[in-house]
C-alpha atoms as a PDB file:
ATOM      1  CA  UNK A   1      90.466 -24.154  38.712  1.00  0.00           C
ATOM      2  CA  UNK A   2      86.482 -23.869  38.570  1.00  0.00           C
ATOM      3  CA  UNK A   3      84.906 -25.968  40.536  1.00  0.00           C
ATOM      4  CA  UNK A   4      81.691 -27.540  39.279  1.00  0.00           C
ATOM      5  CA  UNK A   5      78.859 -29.823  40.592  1.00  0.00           C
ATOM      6  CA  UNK A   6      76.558 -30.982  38.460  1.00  0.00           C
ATOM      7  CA  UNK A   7      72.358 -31.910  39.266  1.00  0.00           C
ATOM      8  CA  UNK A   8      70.592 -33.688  37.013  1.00  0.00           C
ATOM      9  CA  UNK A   9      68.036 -36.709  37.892  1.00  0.00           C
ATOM     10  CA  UNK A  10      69.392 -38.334  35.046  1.00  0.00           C
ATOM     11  CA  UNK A  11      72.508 -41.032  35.283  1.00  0.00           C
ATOM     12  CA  UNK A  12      73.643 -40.353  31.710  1.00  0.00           C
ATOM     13  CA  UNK A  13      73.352 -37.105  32.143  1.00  0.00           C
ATOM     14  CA  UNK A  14      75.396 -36.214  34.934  1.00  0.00           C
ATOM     15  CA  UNK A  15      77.982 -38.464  33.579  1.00  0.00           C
ATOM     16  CA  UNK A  16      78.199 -37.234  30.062  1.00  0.00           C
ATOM     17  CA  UNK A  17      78.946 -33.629  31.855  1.00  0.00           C
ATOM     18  CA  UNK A  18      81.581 -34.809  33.492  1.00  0.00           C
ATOM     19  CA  UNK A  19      83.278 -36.434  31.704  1.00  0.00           C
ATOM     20  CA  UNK A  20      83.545 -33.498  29.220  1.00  0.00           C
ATOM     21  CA  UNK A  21      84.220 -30.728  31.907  1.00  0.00           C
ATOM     22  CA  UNK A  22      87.142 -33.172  33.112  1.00  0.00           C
ATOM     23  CA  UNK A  23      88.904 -32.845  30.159  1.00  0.00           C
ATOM     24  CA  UNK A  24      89.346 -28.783  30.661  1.00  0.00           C
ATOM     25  CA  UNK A  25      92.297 -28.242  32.189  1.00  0.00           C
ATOM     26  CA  UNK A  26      90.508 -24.931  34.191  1.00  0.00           C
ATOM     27  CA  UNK A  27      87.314 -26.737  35.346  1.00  0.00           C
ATOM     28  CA  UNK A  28      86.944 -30.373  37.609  1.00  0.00           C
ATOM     29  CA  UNK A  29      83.819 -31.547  38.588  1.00  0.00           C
ATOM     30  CA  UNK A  30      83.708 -31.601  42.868  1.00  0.00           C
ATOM     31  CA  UNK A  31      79.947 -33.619  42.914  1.00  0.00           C
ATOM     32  CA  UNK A  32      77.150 -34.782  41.663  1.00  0.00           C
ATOM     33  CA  UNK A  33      73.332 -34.463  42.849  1.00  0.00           C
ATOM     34  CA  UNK A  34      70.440 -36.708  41.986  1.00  0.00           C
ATOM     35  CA  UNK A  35      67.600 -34.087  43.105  1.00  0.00           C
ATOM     36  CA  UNK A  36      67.300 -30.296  44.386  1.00  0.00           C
ATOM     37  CA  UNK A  37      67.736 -31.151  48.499  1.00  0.00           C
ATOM     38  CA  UNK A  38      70.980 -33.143  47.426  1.00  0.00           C
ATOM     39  CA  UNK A  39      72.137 -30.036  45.122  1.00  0.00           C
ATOM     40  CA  UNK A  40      71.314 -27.883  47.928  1.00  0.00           C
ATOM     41  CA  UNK A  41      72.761 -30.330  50.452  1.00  0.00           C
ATOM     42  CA  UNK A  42      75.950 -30.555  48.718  1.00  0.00           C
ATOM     43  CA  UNK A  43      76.571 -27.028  47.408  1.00  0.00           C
ATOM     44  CA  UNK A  44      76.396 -26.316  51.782  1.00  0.00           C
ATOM     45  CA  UNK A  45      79.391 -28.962  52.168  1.00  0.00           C
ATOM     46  CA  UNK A  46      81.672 -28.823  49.005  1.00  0.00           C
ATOM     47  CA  UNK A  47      81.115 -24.432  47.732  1.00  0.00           C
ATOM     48  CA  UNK A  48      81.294 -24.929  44.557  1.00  0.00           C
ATOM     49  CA  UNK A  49      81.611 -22.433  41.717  1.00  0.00           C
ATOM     50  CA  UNK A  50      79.403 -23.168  39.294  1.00  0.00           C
ATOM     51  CA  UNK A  51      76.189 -25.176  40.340  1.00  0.00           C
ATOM     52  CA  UNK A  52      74.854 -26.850  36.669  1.00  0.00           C
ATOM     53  CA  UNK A  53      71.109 -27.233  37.792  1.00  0.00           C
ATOM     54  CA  UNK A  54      68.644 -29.310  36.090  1.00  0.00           C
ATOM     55  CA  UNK A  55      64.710 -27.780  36.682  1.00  0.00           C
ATOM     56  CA  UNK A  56      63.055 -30.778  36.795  1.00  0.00           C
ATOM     57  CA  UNK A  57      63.674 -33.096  39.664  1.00  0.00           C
ATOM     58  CA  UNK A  58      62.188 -34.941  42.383  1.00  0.00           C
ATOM     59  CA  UNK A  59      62.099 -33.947  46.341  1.00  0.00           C
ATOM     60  CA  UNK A  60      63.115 -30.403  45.140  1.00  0.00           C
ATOM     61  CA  UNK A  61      62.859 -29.028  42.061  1.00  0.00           C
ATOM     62  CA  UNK A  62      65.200 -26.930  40.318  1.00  0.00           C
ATOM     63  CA  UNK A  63      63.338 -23.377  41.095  1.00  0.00           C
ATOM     64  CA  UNK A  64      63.078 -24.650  44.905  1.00  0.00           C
ATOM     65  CA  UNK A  65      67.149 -25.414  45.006  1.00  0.00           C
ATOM     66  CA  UNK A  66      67.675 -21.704  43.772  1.00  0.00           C
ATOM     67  CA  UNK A  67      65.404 -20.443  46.465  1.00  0.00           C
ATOM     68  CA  UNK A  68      67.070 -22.141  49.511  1.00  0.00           C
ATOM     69  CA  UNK A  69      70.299 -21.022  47.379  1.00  0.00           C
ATOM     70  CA  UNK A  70      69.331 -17.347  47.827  1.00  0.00           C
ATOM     71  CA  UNK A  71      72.853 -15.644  48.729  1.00  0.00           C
ATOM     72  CA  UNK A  72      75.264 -18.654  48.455  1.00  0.00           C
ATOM     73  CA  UNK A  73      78.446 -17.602  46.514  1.00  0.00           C
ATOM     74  CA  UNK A  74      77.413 -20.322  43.861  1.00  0.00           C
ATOM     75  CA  UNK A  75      76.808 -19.114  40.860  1.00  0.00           C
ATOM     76  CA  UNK A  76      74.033 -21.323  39.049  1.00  0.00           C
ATOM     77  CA  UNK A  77      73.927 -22.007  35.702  1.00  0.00           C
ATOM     78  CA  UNK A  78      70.287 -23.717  34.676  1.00  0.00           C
ATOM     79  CA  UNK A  79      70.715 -26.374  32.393  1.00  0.00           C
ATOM     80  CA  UNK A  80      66.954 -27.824  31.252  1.00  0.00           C
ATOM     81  CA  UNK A  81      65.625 -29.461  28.427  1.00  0.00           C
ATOM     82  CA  UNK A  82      62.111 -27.696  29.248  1.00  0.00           C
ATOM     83  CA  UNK A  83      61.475 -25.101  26.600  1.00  0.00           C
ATOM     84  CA  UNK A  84      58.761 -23.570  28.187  1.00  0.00           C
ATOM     85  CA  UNK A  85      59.549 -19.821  28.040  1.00  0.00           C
ATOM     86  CA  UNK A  86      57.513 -19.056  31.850  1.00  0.00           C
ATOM     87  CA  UNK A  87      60.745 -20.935  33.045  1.00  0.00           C
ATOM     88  CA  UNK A  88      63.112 -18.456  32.594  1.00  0.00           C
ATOM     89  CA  UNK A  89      61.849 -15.526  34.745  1.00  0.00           C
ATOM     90  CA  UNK A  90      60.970 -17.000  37.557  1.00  0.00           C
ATOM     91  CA  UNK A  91      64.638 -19.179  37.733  1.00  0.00           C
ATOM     92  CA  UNK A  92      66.798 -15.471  36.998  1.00  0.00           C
ATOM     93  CA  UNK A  93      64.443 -13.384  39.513  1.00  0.00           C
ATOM     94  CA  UNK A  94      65.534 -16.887  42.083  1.00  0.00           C
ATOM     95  CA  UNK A  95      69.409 -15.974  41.289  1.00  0.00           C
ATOM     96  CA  UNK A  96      70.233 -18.164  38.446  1.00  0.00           C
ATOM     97  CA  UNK A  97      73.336 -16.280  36.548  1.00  0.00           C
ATOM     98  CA  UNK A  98      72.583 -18.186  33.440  1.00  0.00           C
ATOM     99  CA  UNK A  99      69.617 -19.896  31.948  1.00  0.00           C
ATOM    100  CA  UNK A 100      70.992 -22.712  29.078  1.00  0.00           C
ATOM    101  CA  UNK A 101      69.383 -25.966  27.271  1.00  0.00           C
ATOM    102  CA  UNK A 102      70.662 -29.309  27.020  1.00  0.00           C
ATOM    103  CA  UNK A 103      71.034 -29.060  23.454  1.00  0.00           C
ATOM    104  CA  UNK A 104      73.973 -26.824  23.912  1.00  0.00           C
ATOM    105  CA  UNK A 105      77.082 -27.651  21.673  1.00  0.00           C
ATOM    106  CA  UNK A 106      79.626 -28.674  24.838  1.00  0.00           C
ATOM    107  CA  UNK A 107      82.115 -26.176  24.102  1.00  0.00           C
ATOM    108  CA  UNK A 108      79.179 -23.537  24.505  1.00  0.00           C
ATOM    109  CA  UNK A 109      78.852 -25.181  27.691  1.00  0.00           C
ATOM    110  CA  UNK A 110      82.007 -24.463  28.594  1.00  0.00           C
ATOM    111  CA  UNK A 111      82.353 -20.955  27.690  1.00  0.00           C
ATOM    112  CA  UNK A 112      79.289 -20.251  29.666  1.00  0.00           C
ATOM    113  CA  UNK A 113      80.779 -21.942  33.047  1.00  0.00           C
ATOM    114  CA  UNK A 114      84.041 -19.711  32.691  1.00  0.00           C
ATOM    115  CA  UNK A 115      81.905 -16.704  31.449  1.00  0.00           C
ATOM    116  CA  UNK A 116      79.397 -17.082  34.913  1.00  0.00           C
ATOM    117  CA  UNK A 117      82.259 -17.723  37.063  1.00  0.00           C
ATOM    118  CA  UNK A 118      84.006 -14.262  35.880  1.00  0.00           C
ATOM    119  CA  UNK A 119      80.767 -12.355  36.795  1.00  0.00           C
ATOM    120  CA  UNK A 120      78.849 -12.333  33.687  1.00  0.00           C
ATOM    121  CA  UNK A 121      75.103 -14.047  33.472  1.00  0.00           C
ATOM    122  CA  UNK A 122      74.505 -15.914  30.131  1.00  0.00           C
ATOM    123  CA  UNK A 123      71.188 -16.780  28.101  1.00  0.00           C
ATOM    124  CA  UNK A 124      70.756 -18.959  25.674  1.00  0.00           C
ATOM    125  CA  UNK A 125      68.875 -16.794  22.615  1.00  0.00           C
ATOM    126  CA  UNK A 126      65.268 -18.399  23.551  1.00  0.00           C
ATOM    127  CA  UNK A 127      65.857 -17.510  27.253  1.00  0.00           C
ATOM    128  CA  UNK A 128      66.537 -13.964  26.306  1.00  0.00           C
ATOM    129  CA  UNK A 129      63.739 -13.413  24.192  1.00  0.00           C
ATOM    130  CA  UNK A 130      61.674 -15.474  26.637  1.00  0.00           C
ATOM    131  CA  UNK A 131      62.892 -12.424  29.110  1.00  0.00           C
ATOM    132  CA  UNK A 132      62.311  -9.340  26.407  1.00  0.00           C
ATOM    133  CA  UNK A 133      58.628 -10.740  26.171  1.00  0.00           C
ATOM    134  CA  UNK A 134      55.660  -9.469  26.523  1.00  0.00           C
ATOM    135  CA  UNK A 135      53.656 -11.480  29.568  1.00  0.00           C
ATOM    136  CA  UNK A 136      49.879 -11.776  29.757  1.00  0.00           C
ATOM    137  CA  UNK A 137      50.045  -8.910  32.898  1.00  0.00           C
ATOM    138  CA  UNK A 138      52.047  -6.307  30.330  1.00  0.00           C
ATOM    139  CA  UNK A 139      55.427  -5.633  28.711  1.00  0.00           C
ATOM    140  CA  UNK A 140      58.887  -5.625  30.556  1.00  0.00           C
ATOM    141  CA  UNK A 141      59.089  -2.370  32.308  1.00  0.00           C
ATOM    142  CA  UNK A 142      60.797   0.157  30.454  1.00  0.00           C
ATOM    143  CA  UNK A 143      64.352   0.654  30.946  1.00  0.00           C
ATOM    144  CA  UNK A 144      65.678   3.371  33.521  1.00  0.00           C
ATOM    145  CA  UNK A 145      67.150   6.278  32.202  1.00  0.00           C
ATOM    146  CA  UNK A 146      70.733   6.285  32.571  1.00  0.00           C
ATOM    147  CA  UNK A 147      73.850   8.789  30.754  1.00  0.00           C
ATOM    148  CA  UNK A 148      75.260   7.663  27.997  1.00  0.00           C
ATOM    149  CA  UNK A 149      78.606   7.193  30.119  1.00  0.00           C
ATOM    150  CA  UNK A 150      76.353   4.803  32.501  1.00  0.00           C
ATOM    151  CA  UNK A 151      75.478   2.965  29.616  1.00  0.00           C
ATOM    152  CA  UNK A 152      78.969   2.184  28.674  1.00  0.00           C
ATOM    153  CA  UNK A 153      79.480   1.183  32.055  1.00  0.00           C
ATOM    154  CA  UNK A 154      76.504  -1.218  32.071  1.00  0.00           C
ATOM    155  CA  UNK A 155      77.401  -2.971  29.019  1.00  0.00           C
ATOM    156  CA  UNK A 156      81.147  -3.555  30.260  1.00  0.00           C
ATOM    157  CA  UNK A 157      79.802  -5.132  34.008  1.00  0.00           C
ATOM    158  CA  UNK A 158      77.384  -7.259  31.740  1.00  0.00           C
ATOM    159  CA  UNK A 159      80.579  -8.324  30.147  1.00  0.00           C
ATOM    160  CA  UNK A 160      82.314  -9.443  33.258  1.00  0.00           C
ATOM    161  CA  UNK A 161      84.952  -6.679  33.459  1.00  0.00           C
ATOM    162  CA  UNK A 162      85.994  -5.640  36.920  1.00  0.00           C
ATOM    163  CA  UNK A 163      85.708  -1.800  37.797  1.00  0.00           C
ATOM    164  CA  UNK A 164      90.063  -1.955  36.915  1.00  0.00           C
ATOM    165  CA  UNK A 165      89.227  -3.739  33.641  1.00  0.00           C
ATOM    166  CA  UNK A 166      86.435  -1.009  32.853  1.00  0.00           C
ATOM    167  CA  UNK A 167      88.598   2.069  33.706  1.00  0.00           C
ATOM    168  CA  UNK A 168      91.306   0.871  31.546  1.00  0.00           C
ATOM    169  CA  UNK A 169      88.812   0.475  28.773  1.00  0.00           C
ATOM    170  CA  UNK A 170      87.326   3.678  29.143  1.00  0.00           C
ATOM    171  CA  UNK A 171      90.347   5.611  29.621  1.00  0.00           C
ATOM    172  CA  UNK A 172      89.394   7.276  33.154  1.00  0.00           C
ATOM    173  CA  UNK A 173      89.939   6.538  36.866  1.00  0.00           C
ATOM    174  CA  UNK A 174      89.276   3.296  38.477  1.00  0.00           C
ATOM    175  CA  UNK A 175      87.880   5.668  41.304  1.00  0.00           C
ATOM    176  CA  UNK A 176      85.594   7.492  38.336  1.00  0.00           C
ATOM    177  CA  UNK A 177      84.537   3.946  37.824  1.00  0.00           C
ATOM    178  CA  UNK A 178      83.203   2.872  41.036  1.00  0.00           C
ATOM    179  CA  UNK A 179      81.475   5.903  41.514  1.00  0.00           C
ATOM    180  CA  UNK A 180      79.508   5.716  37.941  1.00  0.00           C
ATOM    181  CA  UNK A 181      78.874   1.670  39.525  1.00  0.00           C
ATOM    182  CA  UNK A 182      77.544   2.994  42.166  1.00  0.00           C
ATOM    183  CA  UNK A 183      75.447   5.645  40.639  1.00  0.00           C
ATOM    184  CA  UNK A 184      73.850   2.658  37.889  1.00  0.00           C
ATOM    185  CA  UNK A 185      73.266   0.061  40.777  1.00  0.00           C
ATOM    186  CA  UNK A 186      71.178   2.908  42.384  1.00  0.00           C
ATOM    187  CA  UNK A 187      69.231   3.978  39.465  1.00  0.00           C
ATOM    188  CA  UNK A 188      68.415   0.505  38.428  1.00  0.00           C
ATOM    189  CA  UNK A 189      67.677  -0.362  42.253  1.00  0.00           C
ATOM    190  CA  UNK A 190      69.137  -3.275  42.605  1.00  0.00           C
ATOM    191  CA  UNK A 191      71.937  -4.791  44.764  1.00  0.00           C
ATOM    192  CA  UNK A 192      74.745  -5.793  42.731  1.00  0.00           C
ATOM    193  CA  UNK A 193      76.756  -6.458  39.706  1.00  0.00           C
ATOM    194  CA  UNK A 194      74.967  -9.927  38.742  1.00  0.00           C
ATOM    195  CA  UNK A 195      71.455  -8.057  38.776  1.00  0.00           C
ATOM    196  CA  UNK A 196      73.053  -5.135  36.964  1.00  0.00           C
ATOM    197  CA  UNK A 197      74.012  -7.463  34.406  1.00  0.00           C
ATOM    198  CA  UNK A 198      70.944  -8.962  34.031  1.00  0.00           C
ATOM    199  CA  UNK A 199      68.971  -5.798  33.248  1.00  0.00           C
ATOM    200  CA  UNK A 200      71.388  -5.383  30.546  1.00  0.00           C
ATOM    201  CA  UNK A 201      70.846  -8.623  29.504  1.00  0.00           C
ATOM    202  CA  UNK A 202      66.985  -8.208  29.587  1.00  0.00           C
ATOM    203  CA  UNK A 203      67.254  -4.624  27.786  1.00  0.00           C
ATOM    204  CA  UNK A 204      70.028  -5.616  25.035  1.00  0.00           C
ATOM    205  CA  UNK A 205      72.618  -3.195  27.025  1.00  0.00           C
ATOM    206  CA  UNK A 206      74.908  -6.020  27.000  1.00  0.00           C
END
C-alpha cells in the first residue's frame, strides 16, 4: 500500500485528491496539510511515501517544505497550477522526484505516485522542457560522457528498475550491474539513483 499525504491550501483541493486516490486499491491517503510547516510537520510524524506538494502556500511555501525535507525518505511529487517554467529547477535541485500540474488527467496522477514510489522521477512535458532550457546565465551543461553500456544502464535506473531488474534485462551479472551503477553515479557526480535519474530525465537518456 502507498501511503500518501496530500498539501494543498485549498479545501477542494485536498479533498478531490483524496477521494480519488482512495478508490486505488494500492494507494490510501495517511494526511492532509493546509501549508508547508504542516506538510513538513506531518511528513516528521506519519512517513509517508509520496508527499503531493502544492508550491504555493502560506507560512511555508512549497520550495521551503522541500528544503527542510532535504533527506527524508519521502518522495515528493509537486503538484502546482503555476506554469512558470523558473519553478521547476529550483523544486528538482530541492529533491522533488516529480514536478506535475493540476490539470493532470487523475489516472496520470496515479501512475506518477506508483511510478515515484518505485524509484523513478516524473515530469510533466512543460517541466521537462522547462529543464532542457536554455536560462538567461547559459545552456544546461553538456552531458558527461559515458559508454554506450552506461547509457543503457542510465536509461533503465531512470525507469525504476532495480540493479536485479537491469541485469536480467541486459543479460549480464547483477554484480556487473552494480559495478557499471557505481561507475555512472561517479561520472555524473552525484549521490544516488533519484539524481541519476534525473540527469537522464534532463538529457532525454530516459
Amino acid at each position: 500500500m502507498i501511503r500518501v499525504l496530500i498539501a494543498d491550501d485549498h479545501p477542494v483541493v485536498r479533498q478531490g485528491l483524496r477521494t480519488f486516490l482512495d478508490l486505488q486499491d494500492d494507494i490510501t491517503v495517511v494526511g492532509e496539510a493546509g501549508d508547508g510547516e504542516q506538510a513538513v510537520e506531518l511528513v516528521g510524524e506519519l512517513a509517508p511515501d509520496v508527499l503531493l506538494l502544492d508550491l504555493k502556500m502560506p507560512v511555508l511555501d512549497g520550495l521551503g517544505a522541500l528544503e527542510r525535507l532535504a533527506g527524508a525518505a519521502t518522495k515528493v511529487v509537486v503538484l502546482t497550477s503555476v506554469s512558470d517554467p523558473s519553478d521547476v529547477g529550483p523544486a528538482m535541485r530541492a529533491g522533488a522526484a516529480g514536478f506535475l500540474y493540476k490539470d493532470v488527467d487523475p489516472p496520470a496522477l496515479v501512475q506518477a505516485v506508483r511510478a515515484v514510489h518505485g524509484g523513478q522521477v516524473l515530469l510533466a512535458p512543460e517541466a521537462a522542457e522547462a529543464m532542457l532550457a536554455t536560462s538567461a546565465n547559459g545552456a544546461v551543461p553538456a552531458p558527461v560522457p559515458l559508454t554506450e553500456r552506461e547509457r543503457e544502464v542510465l536509461a533503465l535506473i531512470a525507469s525504476g528498475r532495480s540493479n536485479r531488474e537491469i541485469a536480467r534485462s541486459l543479460a549480464v551479472a547483477e554484480k556487473t550491474v552494480k559495478t557499471h551503477v557505481s561507475n555512472v553515479l561517479m561520472k555524473l557526480g552525484v549521490q544516488d539513483r533519484t539524481q541519476a535519474a534525473l540527469y537522464a530525465v534532463r538529457h532525454g537518456l530516459g
